[in-house]
Protein backbone atom coordinates (compact mmCIF):
# COMPACT_ATOMS: atom_id res chain seq x y z
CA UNK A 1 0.68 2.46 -1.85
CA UNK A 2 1.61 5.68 -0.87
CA UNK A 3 5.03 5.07 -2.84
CA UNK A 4 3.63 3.64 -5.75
CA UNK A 5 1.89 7.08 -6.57
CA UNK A 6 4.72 9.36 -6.01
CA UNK A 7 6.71 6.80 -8.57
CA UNK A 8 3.39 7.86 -11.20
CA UNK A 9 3.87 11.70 -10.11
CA UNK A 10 7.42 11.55 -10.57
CA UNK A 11 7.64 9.92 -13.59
CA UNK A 12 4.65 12.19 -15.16
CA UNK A 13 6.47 15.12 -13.84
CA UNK A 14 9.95 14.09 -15.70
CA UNK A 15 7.73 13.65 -19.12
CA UNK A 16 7.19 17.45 -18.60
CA UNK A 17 3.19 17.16 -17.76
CA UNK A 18 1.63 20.15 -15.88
CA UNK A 19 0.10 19.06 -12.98
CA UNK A 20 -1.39 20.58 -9.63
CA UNK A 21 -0.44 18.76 -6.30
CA UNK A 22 -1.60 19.39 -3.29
CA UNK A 23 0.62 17.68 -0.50
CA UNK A 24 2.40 17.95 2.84
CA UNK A 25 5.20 15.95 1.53
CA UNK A 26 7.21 18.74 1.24
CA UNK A 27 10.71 17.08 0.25
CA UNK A 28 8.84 15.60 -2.70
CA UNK A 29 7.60 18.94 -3.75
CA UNK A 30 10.84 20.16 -3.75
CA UNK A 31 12.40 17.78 -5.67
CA UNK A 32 9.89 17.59 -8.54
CA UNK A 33 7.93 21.42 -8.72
CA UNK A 34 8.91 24.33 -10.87
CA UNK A 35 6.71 26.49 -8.68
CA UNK A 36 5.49 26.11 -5.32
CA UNK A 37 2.92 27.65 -3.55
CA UNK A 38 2.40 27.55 0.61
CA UNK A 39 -0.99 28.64 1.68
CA UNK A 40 -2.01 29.62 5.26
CA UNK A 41 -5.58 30.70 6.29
CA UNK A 42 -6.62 29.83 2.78
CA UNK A 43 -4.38 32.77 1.35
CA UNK A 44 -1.49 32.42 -0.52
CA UNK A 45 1.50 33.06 1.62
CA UNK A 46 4.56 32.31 -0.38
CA UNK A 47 4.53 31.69 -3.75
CA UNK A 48 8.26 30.99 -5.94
CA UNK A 49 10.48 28.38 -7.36
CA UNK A 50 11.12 25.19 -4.26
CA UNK A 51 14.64 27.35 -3.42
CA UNK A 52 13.10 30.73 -2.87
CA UNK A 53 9.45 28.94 -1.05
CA UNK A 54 12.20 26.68 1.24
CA UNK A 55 14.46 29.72 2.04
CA UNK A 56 11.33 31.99 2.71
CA UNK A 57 11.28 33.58 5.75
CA UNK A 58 7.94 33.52 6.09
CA UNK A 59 6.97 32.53 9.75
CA UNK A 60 4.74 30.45 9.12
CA UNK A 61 6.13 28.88 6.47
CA UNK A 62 9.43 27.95 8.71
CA UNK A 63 6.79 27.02 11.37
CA UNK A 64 5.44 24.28 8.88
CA UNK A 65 8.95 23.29 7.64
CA UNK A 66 9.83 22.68 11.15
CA UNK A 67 7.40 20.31 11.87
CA UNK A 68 7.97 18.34 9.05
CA UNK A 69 11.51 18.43 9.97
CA UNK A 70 12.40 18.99 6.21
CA UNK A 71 15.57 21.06 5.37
């Protein structure tokens, strides 16, 4: 199931529609945002395109990256 909606996101992402996602799959994120945003405590921590947000060094973004075990 979960699959079959990332297939929908993805393919509504590649026809260019603006969408908000909120997710922990993170390597999904990367592969399909312009802009990503990482929020901790409710605040916007890092904010950029998925390069700058992935290469952050933001600890608590790397914390969450970690866990995730996404590079």
């Amino acid at each position: 199931m979960m699959g079959e909606v990332l297939s929908v996101i993805r393919a509504l992402a590649g026809e260019g529609i603006t969408m908000m996602i909120v997710t922990h799959e993170m390597s999904f994120a990367r592969d399909i945002s312009d802009r990503i945003i990482f929020m901790d405590d409710g605040l916007i921590a890092v904010e950029g395109t998925p390069e700058e947000v992935f290469t952050s060094e933001h600890g608590r973004m790397q914390e969450f990256l970690g866990k995730l075990s996404v590079e």
